[in-house]
Protein backbone atom coordinates (compact mmCIF):
# COMPACT_ATOMS: atom_id res chain seq x y z
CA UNK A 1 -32.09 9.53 140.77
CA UNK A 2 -29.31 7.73 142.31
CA UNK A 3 -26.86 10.67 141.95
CA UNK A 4 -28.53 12.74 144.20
CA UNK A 5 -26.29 13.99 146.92
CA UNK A 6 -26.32 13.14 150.35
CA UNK A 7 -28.93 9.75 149.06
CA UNK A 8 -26.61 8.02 151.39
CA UNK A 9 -28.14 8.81 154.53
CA UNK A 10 -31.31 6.67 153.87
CA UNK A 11 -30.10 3.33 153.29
CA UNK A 12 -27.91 4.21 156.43
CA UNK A 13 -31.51 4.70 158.48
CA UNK A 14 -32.72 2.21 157.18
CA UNK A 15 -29.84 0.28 158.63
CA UNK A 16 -29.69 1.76 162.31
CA UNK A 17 -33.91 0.94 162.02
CA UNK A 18 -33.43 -2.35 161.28
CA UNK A 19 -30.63 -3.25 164.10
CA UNK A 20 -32.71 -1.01 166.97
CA UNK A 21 -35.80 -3.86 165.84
CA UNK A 22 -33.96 -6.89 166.21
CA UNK A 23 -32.50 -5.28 169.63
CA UNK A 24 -36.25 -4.65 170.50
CA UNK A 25 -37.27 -7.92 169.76
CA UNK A 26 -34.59 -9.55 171.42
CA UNK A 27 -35.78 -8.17 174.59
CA UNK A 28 -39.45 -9.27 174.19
CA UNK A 29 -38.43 -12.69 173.22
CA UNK A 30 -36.04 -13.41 176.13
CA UNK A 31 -37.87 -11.01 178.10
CA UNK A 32 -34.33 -9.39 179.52
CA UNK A 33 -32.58 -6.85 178.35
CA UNK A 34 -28.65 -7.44 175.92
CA UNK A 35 -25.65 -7.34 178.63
CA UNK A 36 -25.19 -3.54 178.73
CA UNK A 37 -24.04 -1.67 181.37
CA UNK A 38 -27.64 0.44 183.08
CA UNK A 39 -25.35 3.54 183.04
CA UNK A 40 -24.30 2.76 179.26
CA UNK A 41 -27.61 2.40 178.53
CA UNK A 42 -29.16 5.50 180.07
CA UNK A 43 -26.11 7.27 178.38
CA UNK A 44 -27.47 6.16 175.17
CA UNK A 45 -30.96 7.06 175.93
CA UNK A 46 -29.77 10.46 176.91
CA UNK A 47 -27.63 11.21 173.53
CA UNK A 48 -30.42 9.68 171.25
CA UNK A 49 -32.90 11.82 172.91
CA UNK A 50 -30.36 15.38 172.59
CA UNK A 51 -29.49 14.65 169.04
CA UNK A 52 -33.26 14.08 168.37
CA UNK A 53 -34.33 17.21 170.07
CA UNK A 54 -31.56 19.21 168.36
CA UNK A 55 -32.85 17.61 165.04
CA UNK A 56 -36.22 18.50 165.79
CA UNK A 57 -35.18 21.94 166.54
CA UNK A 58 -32.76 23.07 163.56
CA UNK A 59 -35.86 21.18 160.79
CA UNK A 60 -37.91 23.66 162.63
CA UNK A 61 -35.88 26.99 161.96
CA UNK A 62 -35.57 25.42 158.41
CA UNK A 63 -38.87 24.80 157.69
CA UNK A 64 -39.63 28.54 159.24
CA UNK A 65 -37.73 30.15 156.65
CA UNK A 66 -39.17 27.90 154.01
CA UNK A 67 -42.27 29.49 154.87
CA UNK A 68 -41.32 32.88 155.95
CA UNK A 69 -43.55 35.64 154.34
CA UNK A 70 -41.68 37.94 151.66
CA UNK A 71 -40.60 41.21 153.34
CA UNK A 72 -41.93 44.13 150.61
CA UNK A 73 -39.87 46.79 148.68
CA UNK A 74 -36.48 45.82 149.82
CA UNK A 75 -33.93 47.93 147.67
CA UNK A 76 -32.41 44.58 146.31
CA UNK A 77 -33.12 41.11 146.31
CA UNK A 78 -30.01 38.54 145.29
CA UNK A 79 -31.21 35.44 143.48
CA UNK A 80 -28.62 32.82 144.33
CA UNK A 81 -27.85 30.74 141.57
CA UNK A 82 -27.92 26.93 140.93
CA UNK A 83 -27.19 23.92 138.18
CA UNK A 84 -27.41 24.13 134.48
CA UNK A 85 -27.82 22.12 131.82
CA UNK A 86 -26.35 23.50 129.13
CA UNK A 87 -28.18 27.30 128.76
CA UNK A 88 -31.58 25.56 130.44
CA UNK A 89 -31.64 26.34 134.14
CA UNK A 90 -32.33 23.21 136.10
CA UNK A 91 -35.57 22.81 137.59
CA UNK A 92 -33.99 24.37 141.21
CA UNK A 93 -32.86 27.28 139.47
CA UNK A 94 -36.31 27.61 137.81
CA UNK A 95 -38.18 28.03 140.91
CA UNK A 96 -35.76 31.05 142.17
CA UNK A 97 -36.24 33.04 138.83
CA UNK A 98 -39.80 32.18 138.83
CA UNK A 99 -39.87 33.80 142.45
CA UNK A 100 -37.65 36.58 140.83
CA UNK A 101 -39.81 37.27 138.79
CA UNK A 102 -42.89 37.32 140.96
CA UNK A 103 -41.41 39.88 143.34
CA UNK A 104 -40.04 41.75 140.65
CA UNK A 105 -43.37 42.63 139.74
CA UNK A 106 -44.89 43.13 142.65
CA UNK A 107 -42.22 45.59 144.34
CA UNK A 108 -41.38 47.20 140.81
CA UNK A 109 -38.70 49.81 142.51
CA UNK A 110 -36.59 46.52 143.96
CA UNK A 111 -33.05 45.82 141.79
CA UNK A 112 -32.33 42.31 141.04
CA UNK A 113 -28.63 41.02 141.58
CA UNK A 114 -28.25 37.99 139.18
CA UNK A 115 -25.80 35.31 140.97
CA UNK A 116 -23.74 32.86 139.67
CA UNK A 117 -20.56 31.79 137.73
CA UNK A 118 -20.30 29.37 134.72
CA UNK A 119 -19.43 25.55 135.91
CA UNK A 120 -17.47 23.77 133.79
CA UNK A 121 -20.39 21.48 132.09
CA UNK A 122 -22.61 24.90 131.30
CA UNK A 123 -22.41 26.99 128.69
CA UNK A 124 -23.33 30.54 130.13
CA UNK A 125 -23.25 32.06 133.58
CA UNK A 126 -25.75 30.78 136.03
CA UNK A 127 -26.46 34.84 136.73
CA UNK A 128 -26.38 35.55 132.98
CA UNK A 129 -29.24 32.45 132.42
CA UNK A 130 -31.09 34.23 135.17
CA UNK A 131 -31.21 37.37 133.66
CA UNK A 132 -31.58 36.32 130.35
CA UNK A 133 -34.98 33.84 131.77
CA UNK A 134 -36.55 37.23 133.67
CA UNK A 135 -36.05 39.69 130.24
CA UNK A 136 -37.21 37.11 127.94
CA UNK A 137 -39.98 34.81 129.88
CA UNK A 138 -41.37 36.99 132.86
CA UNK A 139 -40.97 40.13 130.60
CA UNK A 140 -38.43 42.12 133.44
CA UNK A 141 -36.45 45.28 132.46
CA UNK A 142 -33.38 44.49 131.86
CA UNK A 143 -31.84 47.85 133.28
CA UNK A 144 -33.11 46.61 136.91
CA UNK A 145 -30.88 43.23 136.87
CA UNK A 146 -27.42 43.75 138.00
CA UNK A 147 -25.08 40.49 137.11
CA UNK A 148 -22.47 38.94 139.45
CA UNK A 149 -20.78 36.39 137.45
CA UNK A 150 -17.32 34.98 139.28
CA UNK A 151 -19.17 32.94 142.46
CA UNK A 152 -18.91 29.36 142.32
CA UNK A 153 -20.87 28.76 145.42
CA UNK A 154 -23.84 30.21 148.22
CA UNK A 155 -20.59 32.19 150.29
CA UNK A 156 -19.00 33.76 147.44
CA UNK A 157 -22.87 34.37 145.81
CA UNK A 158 -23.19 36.96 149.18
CA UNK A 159 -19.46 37.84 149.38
CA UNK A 160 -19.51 39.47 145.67
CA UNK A 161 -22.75 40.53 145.90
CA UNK A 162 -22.19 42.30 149.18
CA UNK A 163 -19.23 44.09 147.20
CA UNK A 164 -21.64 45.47 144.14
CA UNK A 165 -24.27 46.24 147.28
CA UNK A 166 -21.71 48.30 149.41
CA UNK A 167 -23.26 49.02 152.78
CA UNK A 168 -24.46 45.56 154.71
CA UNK A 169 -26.99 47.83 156.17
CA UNK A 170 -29.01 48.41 153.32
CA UNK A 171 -32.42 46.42 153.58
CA UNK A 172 -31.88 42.66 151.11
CA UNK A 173 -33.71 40.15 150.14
CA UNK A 174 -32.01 36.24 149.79
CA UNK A 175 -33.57 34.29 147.07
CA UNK A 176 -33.48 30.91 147.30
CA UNK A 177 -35.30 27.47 147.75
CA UNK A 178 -37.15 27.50 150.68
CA UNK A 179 -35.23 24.20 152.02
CA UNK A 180 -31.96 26.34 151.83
CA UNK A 181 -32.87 29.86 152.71
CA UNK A 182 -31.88 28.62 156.38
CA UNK A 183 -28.84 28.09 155.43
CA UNK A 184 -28.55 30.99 152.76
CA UNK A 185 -29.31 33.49 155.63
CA UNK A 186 -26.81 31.68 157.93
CA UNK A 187 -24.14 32.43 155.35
CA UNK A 188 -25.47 35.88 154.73
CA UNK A 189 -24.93 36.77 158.77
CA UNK A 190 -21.68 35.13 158.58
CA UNK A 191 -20.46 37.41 155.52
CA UNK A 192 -21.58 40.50 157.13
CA UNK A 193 -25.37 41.04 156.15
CA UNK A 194 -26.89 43.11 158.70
CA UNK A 195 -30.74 43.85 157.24
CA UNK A 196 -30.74 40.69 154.87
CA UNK A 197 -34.49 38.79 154.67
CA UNK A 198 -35.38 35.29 153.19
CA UNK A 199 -37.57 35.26 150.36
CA UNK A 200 -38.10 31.63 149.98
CA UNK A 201 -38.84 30.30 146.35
CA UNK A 202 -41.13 26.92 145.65
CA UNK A 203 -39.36 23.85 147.20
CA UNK A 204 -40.19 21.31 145.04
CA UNK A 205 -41.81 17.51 146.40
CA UNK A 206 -41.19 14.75 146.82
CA UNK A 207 -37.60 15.28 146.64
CA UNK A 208 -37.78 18.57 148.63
CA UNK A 209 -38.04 16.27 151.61
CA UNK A 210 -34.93 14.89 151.16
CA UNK A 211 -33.31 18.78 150.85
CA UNK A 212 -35.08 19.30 154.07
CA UNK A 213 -33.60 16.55 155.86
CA UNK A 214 -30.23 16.98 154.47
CA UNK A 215 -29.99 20.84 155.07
CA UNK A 216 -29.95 19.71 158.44
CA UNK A 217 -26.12 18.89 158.15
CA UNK A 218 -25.35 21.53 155.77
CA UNK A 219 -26.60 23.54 158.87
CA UNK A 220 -24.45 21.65 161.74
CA UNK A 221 -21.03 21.81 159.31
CA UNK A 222 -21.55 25.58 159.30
CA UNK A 223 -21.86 25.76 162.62
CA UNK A 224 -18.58 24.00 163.27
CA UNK A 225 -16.78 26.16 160.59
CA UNK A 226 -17.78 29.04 161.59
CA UNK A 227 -17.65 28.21 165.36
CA UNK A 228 -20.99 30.08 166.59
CA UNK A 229 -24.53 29.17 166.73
CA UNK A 230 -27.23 31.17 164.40
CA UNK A 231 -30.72 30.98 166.19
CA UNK A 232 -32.45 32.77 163.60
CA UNK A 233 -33.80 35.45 160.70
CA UNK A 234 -33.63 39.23 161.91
């Protein structure tokens, strides 16, 4: 709906769009170009076309870790957490206990770290919903879930959980949508994960698109903040 964040950016495309037609048309009317400066104008060709091919190339390393294969029999997996409504996990949040759950069962010595505080509109921990959805729905032992319950957001998610974990060494997987497990592993590197792997839950269409594009300047703040490129997964 219209509350969705970052919804913003599209009406301000849709914008730049329409002025770069009239330009164009201008020019095929009058058959001459506006008054600009050549060397103004070749300086505008040349930004356009680096901020495109930058654009081009950070949706690529996102949509590679939205697709990444899961890596098997890690010794934990972390599932980040995400909105609530109430004690019902929003339909994000669904997706990354769903994929919980799935590798849960399928690499049945893995422990599950459960991540999330309690926002001020829900009425449980996001980590304690988590655990409660994989015990109760997807039929997970309980004794394999470990919760981490003070986070309020993806840096402190890693941070705490790379306290209960210990050693950055040991081998862990990063649950999260596949439009943000870019930018979860990003965060991961940056807080001192040295074996961490995505495990990318469903990314849900056709809003997922509009995660996709936006993660793109999630991705270029964290660059800035933390002053350093990150090329990619290990």
């Amino acid at each position: 709906g219209i509350r969705l964040t970052f919804l913003w950016f599209w009406p301000l495309a849709i914008i730049f769009c329409i002025i770069r037609i009239c330009m164009l048309k201008h020019e095929l009317k009058r058959k001459e170009r506006l008054g600009i400066p050549r060397a103004l104008r070749w300086a505008y060709y040349g930004v356009f076309a680096l901020c495109l091919s930058f654009f081009v190339f950070i949706e690529g390393r996102i949509i590679g870790a939205m697709t990444a294969p899961d890596t098997p029999n890690l010794q934990y997996v972390i599932v980040l957490g995400a909105g609530l409504n109430g004690k019902v996990p929003k339909n994000p949040l669904k997706t990354r206990i769903q994929k919980a759950a799935e590798y849960a069962k399928a690499n049945p010595s893995t422990k599950i770290i459960a991540s999330g505080g309690q926002g001020m509109d829900e009425e449980i921990s996001e980590a304690a919903c988590i655990r409660e959805w994989l015990v109760d729905r997807y039929e997970i032992e309980e004794d394999r879930i470990i919760l981490e319950e003070q986070s309020t957001d993806t840096e402190e998610n890693l941070k705490y959980c790379l306290d209960i974990i210990k050693d950055p060494n040991i081998p862990v997987g990063i649950i999260s949508n596949g439009f943000h497990e870019y930018r979860a592993m990003m965060i991961a590197d940056h807080t001192g994960y040295k074996n961490a792997h995505p495990i990318p839950a469903k990314t849900l269409f056709p809003v997922g698109l509009h995660y996709t594009v936006r993660e793109f300047f999630g991705v270029c703040e964290l660059m800035i903040k933390y002053r350093k490129p990150y090329i990619g997964m290990r």
